[in-house]
N, C-alpha and C. Protein backbone atom coordinates (compact mmCIF):
# COMPACT_ATOMS: atom_id res chain seq x y z
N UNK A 1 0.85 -1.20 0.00
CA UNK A 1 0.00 0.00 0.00
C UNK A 1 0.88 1.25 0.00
N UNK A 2 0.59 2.18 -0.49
CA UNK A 2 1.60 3.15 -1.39
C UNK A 2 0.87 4.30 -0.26
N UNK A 3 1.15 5.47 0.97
CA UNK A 3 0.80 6.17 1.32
C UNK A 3 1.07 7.32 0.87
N UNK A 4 0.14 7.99 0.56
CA UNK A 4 0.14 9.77 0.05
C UNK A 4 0.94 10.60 0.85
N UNK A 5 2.01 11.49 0.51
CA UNK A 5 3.13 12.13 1.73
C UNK A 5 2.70 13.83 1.26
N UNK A 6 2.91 14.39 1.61
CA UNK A 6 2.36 15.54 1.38
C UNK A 6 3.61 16.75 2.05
N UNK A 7 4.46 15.98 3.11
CA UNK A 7 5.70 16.46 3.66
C UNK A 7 6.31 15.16 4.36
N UNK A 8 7.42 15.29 3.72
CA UNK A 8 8.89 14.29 4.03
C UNK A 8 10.14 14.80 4.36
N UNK A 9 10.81 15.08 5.38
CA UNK A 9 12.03 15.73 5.71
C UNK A 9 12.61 15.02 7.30
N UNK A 10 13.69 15.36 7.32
CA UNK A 10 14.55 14.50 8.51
C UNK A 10 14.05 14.87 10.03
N UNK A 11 12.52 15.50 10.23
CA UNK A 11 11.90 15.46 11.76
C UNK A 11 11.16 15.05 11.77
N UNK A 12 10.04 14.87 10.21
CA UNK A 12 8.51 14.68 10.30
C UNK A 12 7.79 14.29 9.22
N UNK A 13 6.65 13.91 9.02
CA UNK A 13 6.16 13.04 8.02
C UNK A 13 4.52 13.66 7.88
N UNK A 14 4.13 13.86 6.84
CA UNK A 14 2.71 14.55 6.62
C UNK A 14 2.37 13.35 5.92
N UNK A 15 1.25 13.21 6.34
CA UNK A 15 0.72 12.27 4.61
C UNK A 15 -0.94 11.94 5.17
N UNK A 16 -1.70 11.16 4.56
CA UNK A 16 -2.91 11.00 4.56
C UNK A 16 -2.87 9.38 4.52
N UNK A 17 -3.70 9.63 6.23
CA UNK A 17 -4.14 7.50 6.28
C UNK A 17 -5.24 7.30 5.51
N UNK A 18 -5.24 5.94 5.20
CA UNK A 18 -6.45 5.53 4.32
C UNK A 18 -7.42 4.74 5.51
N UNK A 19 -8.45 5.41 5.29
CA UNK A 19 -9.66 4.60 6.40
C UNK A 19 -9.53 3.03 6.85
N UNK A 20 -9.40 2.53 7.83
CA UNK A 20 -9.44 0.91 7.80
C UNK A 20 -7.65 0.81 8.11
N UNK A 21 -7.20 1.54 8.29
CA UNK A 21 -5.69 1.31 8.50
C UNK A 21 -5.70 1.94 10.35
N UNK A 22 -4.61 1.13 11.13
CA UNK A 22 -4.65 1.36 11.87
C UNK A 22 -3.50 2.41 12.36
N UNK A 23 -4.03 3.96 13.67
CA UNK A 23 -2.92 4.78 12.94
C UNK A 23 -1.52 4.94 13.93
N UNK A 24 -2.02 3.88 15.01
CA UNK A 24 -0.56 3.27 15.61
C UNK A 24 0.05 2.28 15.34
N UNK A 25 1.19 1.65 16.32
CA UNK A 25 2.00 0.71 16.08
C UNK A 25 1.03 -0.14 15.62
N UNK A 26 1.36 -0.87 14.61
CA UNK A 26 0.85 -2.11 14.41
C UNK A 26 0.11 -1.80 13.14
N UNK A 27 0.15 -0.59 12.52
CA UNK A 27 -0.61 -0.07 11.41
C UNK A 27 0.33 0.67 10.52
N UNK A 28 -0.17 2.37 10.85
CA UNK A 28 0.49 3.37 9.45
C UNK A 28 1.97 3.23 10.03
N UNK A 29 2.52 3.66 11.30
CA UNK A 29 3.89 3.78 11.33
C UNK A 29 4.83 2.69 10.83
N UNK A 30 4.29 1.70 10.24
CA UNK A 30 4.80 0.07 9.70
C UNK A 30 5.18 0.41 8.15
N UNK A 31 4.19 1.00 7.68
CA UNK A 31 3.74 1.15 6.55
C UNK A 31 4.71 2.53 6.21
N UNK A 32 4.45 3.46 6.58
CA UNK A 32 5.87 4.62 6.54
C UNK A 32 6.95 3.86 6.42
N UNK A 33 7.43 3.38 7.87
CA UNK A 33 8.70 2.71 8.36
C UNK A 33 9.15 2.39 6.22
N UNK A 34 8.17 1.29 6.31
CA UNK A 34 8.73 0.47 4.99
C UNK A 34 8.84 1.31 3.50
N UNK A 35 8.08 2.28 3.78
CA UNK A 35 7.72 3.26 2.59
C UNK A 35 9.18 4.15 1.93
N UNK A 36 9.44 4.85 3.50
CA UNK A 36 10.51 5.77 3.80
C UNK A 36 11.70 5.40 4.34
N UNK A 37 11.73 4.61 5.30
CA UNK A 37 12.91 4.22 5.90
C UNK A 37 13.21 5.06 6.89
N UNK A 38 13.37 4.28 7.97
CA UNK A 38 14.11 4.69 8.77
C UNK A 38 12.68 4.55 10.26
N UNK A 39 12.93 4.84 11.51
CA UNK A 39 11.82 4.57 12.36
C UNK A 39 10.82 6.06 12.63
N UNK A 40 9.48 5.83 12.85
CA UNK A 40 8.56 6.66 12.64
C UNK A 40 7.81 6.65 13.96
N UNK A 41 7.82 7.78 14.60
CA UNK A 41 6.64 7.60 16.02
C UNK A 41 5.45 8.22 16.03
N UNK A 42 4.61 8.23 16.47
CA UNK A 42 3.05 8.72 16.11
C UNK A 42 3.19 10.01 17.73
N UNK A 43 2.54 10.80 17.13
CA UNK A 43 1.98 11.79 18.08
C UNK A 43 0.47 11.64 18.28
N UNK A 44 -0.20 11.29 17.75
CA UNK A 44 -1.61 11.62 17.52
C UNK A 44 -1.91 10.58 17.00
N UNK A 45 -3.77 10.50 17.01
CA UNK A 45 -4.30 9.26 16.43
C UNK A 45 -5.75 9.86 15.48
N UNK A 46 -5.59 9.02 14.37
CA UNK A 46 -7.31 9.00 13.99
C UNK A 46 -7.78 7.73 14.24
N UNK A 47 -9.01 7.76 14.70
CA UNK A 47 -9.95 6.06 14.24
C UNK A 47 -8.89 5.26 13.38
N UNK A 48 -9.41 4.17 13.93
CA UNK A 48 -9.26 3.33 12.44
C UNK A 48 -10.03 2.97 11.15
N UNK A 49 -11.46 3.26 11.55
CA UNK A 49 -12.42 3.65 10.04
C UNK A 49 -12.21 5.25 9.73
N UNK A 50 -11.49 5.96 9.93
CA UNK A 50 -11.38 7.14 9.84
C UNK A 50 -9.95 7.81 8.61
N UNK A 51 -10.08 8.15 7.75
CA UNK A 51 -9.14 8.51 6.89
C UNK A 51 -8.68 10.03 7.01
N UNK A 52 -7.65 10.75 6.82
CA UNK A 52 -7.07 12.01 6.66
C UNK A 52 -5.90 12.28 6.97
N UNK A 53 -5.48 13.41 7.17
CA UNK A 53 -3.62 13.71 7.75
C UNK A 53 -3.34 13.56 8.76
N UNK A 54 -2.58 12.78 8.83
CA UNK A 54 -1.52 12.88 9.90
C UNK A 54 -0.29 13.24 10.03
N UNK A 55 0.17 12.95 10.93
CA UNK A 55 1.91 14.01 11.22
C UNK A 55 2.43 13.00 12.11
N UNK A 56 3.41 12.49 11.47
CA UNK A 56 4.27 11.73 12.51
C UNK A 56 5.59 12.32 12.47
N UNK A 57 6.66 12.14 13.97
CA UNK A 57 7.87 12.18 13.63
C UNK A 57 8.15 11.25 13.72
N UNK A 58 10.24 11.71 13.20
CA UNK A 58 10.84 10.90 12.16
C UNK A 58 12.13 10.44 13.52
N UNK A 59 12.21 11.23 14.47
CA UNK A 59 13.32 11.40 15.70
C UNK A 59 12.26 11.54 17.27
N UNK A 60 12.97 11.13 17.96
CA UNK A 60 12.53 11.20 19.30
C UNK A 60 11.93 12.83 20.19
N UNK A 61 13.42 13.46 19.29
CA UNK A 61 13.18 14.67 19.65
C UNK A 61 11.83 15.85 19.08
N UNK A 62 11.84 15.24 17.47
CA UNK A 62 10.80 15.52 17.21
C UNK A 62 8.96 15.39 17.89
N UNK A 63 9.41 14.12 17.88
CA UNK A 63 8.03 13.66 18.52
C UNK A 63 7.69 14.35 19.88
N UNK A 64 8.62 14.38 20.39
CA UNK A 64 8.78 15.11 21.95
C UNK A 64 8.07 16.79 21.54
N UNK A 65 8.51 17.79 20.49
CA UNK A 65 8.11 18.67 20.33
C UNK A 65 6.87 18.70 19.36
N UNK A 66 6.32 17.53 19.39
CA UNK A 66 4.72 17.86 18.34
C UNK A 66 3.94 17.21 19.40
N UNK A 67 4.39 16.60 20.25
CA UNK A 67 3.76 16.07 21.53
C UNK A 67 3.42 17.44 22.23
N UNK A 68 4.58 18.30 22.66
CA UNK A 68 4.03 19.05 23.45
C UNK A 68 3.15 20.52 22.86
N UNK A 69 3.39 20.42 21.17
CA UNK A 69 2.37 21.42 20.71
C UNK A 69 0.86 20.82 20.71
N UNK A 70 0.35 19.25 20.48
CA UNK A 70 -0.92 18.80 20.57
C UNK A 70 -1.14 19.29 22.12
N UNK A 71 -0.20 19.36 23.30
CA UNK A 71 -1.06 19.25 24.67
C UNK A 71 -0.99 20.50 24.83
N UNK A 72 -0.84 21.53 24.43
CA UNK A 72 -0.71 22.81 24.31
C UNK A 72 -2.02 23.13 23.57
N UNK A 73 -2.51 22.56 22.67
CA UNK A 73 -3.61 22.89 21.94
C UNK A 73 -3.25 23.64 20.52
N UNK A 74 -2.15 23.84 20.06
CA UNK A 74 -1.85 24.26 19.23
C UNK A 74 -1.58 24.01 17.51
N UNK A 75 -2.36 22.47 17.74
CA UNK A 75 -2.22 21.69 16.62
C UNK A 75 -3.97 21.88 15.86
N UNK A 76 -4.21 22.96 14.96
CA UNK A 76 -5.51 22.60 14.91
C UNK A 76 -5.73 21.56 13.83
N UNK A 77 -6.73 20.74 13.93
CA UNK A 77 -7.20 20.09 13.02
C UNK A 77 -9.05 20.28 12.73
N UNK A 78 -9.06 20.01 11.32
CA UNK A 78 -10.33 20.62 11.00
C UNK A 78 -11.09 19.12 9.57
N UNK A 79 -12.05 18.52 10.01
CA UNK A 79 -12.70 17.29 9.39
C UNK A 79 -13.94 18.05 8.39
N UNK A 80 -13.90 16.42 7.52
CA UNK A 80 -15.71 16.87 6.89
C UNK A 80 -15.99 15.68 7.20
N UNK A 81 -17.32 15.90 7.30
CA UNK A 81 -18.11 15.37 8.17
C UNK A 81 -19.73 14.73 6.72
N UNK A 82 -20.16 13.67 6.76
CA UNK A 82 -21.56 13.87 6.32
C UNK A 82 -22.50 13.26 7.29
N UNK A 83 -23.29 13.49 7.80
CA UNK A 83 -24.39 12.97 8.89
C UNK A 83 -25.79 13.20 8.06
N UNK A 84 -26.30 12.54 9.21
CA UNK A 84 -27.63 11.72 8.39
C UNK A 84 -28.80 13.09 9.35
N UNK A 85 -29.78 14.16 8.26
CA UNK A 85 -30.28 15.08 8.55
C UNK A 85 -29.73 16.10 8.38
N UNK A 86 -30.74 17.57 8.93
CA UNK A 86 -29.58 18.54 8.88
C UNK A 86 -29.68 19.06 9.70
N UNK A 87 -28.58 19.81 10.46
CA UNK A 87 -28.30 20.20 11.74
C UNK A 87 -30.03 21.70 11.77
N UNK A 88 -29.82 22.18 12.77
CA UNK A 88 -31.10 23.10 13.16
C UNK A 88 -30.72 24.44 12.55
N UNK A 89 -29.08 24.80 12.73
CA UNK A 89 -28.58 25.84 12.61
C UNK A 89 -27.26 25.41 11.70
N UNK A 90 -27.22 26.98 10.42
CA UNK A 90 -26.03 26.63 9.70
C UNK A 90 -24.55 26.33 10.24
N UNK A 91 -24.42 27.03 11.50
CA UNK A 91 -23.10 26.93 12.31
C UNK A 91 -22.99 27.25 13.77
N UNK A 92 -22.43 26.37 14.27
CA UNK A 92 -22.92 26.63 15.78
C UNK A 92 -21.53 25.73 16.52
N UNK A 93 -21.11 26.10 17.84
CA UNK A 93 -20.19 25.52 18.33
C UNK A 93 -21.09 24.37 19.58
N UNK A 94 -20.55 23.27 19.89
CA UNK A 94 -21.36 22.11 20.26
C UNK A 94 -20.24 21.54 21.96
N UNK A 95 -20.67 22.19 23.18
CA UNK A 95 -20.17 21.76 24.11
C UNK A 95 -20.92 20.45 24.89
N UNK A 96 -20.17 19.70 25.23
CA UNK A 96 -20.32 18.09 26.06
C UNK A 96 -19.31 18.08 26.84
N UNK A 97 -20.29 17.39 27.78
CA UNK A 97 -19.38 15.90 28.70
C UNK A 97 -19.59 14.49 28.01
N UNK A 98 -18.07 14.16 27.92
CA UNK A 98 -18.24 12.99 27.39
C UNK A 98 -17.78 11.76 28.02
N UNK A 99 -18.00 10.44 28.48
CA UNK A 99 -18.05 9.95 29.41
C UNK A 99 -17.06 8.10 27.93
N UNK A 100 -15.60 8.20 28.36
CA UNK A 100 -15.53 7.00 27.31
C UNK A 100 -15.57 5.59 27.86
N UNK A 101 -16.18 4.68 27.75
CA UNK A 101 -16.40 3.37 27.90
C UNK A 101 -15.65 2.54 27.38
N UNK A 102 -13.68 2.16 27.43
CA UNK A 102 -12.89 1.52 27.35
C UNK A 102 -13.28 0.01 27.21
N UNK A 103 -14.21 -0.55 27.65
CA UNK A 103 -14.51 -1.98 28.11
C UNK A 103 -15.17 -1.88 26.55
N UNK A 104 -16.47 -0.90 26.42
CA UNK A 104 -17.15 -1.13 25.20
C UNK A 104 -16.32 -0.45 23.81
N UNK A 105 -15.66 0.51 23.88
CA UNK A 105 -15.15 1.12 22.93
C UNK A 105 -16.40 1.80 22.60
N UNK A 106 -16.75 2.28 23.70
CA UNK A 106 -17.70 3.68 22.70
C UNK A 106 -17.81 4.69 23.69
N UNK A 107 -17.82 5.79 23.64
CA UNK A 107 -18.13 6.93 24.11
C UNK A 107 -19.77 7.66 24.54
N UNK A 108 -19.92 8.38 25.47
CA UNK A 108 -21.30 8.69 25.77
C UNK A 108 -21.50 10.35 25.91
N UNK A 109 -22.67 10.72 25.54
CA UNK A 109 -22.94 12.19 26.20
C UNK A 109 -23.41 11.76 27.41
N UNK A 110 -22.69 12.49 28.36
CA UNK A 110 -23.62 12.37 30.09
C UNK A 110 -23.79 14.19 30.21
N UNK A 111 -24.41 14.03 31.48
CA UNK A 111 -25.03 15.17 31.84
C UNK A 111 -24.16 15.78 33.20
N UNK A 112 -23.30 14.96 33.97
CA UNK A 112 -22.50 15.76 34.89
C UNK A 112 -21.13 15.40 35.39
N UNK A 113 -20.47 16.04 35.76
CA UNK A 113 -19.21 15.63 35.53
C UNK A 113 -18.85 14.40 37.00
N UNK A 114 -17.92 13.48 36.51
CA UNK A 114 -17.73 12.77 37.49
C UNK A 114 -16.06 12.07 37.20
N UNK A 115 -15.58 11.03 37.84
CA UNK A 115 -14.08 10.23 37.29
C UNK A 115 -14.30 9.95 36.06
N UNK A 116 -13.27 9.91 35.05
CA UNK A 116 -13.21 9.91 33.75
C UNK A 116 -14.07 10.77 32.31
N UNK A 117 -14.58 11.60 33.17
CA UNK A 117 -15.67 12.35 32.18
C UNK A 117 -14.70 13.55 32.11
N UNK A 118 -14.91 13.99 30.24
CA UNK A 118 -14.18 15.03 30.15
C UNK A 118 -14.75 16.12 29.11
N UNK A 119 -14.29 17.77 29.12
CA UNK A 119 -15.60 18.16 28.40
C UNK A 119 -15.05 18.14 27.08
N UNK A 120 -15.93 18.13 25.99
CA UNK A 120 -15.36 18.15 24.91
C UNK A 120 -16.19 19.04 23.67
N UNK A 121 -15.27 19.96 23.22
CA UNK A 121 -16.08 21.21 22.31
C UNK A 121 -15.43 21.15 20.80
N UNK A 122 -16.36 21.46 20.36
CA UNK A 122 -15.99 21.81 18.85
C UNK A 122 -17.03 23.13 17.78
N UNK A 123 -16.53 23.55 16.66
CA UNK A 123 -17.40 23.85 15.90
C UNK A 123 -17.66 23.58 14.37
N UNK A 124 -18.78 23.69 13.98
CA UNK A 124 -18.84 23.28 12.64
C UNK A 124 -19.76 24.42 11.57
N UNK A 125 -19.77 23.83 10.54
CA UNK A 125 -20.50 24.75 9.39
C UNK A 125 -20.87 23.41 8.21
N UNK A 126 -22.42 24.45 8.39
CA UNK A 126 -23.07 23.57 7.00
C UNK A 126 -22.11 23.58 5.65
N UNK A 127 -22.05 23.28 4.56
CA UNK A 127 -21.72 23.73 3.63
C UNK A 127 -22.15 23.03 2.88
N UNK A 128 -23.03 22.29 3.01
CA UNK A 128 -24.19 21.33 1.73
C UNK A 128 -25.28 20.57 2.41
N UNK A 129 -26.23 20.30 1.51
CA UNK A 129 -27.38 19.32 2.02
C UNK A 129 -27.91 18.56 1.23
N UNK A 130 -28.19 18.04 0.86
CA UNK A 130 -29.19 17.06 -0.30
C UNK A 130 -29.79 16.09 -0.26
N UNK A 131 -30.93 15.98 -1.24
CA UNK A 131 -32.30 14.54 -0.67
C UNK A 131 -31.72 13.31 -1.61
N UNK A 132 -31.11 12.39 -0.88
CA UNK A 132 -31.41 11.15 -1.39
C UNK A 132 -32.27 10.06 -0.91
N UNK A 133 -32.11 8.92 -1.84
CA UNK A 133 -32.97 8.11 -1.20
C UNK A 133 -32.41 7.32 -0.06
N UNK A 134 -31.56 7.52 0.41
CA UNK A 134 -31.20 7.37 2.13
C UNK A 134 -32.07 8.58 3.36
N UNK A 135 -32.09 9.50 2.40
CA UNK A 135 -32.67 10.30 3.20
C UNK A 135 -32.24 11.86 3.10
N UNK A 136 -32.22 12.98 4.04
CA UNK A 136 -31.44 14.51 3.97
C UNK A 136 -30.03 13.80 3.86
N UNK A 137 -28.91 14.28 3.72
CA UNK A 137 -27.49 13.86 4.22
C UNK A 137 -27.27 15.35 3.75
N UNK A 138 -26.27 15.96 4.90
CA UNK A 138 -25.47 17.17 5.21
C UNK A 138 -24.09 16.80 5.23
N UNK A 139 -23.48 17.78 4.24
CA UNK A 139 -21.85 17.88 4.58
C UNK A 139 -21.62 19.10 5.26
N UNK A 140 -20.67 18.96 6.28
CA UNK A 140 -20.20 19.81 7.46
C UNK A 140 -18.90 19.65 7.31
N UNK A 141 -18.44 21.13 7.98
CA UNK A 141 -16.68 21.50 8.47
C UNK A 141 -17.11 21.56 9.23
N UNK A 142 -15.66 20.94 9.96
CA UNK A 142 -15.51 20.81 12.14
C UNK A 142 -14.54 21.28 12.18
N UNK A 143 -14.03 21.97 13.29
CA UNK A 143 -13.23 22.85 14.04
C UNK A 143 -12.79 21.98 14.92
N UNK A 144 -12.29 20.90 15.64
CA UNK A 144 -12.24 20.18 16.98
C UNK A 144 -11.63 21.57 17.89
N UNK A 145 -11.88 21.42 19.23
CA UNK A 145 -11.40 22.62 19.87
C UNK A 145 -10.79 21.41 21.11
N UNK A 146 -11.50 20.25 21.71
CA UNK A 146 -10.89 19.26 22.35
C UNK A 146 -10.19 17.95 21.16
N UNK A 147 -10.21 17.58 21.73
CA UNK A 147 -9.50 15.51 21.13
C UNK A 147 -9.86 14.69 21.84
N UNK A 148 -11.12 14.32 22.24
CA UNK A 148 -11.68 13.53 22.53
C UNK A 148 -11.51 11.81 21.45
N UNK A 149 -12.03 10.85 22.37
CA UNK A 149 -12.67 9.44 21.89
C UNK A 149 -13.54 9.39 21.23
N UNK A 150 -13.78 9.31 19.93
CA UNK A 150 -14.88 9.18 19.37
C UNK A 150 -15.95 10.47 19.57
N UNK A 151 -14.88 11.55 19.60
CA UNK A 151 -15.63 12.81 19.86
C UNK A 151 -16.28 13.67 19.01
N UNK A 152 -16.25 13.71 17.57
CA UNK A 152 -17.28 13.86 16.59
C UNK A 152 -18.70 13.35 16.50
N UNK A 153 -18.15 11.90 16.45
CA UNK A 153 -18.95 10.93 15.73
C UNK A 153 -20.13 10.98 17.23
N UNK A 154 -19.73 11.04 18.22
CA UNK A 154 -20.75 10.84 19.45
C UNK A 154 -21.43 12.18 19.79
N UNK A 155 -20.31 13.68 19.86
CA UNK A 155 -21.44 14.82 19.65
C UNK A 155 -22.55 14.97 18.63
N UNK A 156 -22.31 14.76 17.59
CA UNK A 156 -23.68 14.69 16.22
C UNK A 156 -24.23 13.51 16.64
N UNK A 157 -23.67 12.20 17.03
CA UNK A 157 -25.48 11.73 17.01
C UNK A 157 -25.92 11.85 18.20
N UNK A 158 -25.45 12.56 19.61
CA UNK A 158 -26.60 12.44 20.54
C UNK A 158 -27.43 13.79 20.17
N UNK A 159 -27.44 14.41 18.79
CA UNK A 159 -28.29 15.22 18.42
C UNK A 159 -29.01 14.82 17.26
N UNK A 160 -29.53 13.26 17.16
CA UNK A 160 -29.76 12.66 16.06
C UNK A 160 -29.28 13.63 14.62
N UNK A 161 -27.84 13.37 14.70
CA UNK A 161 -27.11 13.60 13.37
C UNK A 161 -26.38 12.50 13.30
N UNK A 162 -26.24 10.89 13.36
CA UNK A 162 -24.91 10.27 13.12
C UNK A 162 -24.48 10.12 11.82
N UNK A 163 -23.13 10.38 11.83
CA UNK A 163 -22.35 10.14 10.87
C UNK A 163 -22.68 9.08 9.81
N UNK A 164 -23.14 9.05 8.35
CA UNK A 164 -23.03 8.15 7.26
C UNK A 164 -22.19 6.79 7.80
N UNK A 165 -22.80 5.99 7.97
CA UNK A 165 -21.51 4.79 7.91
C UNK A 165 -21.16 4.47 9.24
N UNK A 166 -21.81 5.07 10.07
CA UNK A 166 -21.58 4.98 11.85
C UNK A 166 -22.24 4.22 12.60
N UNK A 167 -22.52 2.90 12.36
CA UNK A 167 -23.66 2.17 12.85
C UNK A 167 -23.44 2.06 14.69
N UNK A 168 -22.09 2.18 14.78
CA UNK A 168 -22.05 2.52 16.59
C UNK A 168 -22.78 2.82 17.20
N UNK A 169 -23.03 4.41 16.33
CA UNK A 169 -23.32 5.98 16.70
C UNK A 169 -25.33 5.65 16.45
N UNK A 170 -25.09 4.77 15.65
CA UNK A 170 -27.07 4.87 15.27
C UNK A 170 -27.41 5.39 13.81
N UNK A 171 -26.16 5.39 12.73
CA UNK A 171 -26.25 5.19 11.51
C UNK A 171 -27.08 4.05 10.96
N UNK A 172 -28.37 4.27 10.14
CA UNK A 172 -28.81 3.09 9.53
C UNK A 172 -28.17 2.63 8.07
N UNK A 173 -27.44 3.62 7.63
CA UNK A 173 -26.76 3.63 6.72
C UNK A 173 -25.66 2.74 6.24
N UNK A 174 -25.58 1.49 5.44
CA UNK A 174 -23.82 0.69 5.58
C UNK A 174 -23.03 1.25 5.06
N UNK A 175 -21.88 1.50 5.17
CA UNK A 175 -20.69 1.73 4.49
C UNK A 175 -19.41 2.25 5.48
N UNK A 176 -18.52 2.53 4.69
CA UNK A 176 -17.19 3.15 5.52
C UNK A 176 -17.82 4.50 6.34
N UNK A 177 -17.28 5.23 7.15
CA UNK A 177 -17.73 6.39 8.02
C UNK A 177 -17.23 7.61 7.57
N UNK A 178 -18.32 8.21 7.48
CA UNK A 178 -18.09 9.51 6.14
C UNK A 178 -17.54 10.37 7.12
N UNK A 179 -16.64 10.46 7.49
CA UNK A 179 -15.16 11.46 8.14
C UNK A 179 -14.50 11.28 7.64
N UNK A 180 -14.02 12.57 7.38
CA UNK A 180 -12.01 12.60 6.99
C UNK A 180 -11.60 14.07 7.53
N UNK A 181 -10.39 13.90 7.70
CA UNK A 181 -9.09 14.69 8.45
C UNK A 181 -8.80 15.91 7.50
N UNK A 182 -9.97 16.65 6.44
CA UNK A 182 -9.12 17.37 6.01
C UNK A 182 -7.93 18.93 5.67
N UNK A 183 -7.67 19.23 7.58
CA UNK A 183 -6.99 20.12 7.48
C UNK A 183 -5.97 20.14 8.85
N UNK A 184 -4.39 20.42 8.31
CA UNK A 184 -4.19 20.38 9.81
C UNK A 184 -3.18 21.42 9.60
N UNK A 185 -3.06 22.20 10.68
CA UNK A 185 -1.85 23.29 10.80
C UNK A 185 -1.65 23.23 12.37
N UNK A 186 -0.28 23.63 11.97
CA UNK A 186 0.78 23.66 12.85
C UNK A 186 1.79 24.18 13.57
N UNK A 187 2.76 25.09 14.21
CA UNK A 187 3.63 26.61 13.98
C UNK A 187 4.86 24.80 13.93
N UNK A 188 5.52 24.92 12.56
CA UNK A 188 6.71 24.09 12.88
C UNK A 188 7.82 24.14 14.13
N UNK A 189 8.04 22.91 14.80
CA UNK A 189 8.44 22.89 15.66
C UNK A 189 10.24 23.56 15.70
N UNK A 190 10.98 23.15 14.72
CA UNK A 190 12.22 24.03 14.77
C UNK A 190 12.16 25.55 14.16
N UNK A 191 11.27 25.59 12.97
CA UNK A 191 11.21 27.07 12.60
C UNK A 191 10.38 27.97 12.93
N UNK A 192 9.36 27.31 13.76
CA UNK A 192 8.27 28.18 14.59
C UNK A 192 7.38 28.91 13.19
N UNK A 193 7.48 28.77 12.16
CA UNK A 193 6.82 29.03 10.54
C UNK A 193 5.69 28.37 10.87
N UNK A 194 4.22 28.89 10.35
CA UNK A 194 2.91 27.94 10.33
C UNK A 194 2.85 26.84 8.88
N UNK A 195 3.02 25.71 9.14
CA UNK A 195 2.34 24.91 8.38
C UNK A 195 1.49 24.62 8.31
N UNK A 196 0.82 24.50 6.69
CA UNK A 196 -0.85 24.14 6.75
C UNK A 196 -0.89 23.20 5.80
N UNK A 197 -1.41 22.43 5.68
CA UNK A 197 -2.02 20.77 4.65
C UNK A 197 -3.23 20.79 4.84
N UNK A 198 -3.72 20.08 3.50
CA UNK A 198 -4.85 20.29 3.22
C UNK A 198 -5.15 18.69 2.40
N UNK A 199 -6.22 17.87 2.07
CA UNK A 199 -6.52 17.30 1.57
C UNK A 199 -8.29 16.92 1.02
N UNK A 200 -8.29 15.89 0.45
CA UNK A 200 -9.80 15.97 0.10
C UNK A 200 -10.47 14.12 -0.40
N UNK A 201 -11.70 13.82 0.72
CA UNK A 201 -12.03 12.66 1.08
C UNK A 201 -12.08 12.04 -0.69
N UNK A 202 -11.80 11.07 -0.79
CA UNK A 202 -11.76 9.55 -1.61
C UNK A 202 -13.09 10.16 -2.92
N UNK A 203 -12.89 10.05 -3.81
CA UNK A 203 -14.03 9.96 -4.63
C UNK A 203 -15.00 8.55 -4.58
N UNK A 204 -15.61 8.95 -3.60
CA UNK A 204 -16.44 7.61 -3.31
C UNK A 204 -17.81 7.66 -3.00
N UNK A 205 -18.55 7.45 -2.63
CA UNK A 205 -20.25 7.57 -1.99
C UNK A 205 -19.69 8.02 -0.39
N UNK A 206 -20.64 8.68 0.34
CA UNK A 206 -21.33 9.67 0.25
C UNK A 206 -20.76 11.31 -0.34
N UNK A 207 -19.09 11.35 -0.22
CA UNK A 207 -18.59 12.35 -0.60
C UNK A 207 -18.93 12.62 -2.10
N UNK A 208 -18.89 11.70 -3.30
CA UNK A 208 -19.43 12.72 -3.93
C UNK A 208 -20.72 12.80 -4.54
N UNK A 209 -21.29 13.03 -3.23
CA UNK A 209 -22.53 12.98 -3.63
C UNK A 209 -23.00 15.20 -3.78
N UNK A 210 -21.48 15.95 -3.25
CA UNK A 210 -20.74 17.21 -3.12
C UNK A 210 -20.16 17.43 -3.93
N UNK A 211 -20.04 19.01 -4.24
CA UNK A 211 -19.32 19.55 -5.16
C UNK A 211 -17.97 19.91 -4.25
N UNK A 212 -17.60 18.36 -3.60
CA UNK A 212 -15.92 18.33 -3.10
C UNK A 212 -14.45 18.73 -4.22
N UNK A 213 -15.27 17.32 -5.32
CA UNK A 213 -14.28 17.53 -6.35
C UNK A 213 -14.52 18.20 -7.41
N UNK A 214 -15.39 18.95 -7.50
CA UNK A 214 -15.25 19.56 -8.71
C UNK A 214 -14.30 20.52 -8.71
N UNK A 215 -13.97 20.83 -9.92
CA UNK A 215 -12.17 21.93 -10.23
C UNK A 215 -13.21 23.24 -11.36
């Protein structure tokens, strides 16, 4: 499997996972490793039905300094999203407690804070809607403002919006899970310069069912 690189240089690695790949040990950093050469450490994670950019480093030291810009908050990343309906309002920011269930692998909205509950915010924007015969389906931009567990996919559907393809979440819909990763910036860690990447989900169902790809 041939991964898309988008930035390659001696601290760090840009490129785009493909959904169904897993994005720790035992998955994409294997797949780099063999691609590029040489050893690769993960800072960050997407799902594993989840496709878009990631950023790995290439050195210890690296990793150490994209580690401490994610816990800093300084790493934004920004998804599209298609969910099933359409939200109430074109754009709106969406605060929770979210409560994750390790045993089940799924995440919950609760209502008050207690051990392991953490809050988790984001914002988004309409930017399409259309009737098929599945039903409304909306494409949305997200803002993550936390990094939560399954923290998209569980804020939209405890507002009956789940994600295309999310049968977890209460998708009736089959298929892969209509998320992807596509924006991430960064202030580079040795030149303190903003990096920005950009990409754009798979020409596949539900994405283009959007004027994603058109040029």
């Amino acid at each position: 499997m041939q991964i898309p690189i988008l930035r390659e240089d001696e601290s760090m690695i840009v490129c785009v996972k493909p959904a169904g790949v897993l994005s720790e040990r035992g998955g994409l950093p294997e797949l780099l490793e063999a691609q590029c050469g040489g050893r690769v450490w993960p800072v960050h994670r997407l799902d594993r039905d989840v496709g878009g950019l990631m950023v790995y480093a290439r050195t210890r030291e690296a990793a150490a300094a994209l580690s401490a810009l994610i816990a800093a908050q300084r790493v934004e990343k920004e998804y599209l999203a298609v969910v099933c309906g359409r939200p109430e309002r074109d754009s709106a920011e969406l605060h929770d407690l979210l409560y994750h269930d390790a045993a089940r692998g799924k995440s919950y909205v609760v209502q008050r804070e207690r051990k392991g509950v953490k809050k988790a915010s984001l914002d988004y924007r309409l930017l399409e809607t259309v009737e098929t015969e599945e039903g409304t389906l909306s494409l949305l931009r997200i803002r993550l403002h936390t990094g939560r567990s399954h923290q998209i996919r569980v804020q939209f559907a405890s507002r009956r919006l789940p994600l295309v393809g999310d049968a977890r979440y209460g998708s009736r819909i089959r298929g892969d899970i209509a998320l992807f990763a596509c924006a991430l910036r960064f202030p580079d860690p040795a030149e303190g310069t903003l990096r920005e990447y950009a990409a754009l989900p798979p020409e596949t169902w539900p994405w283009t069912l959007f004027g994603l790809h058109n040029t």
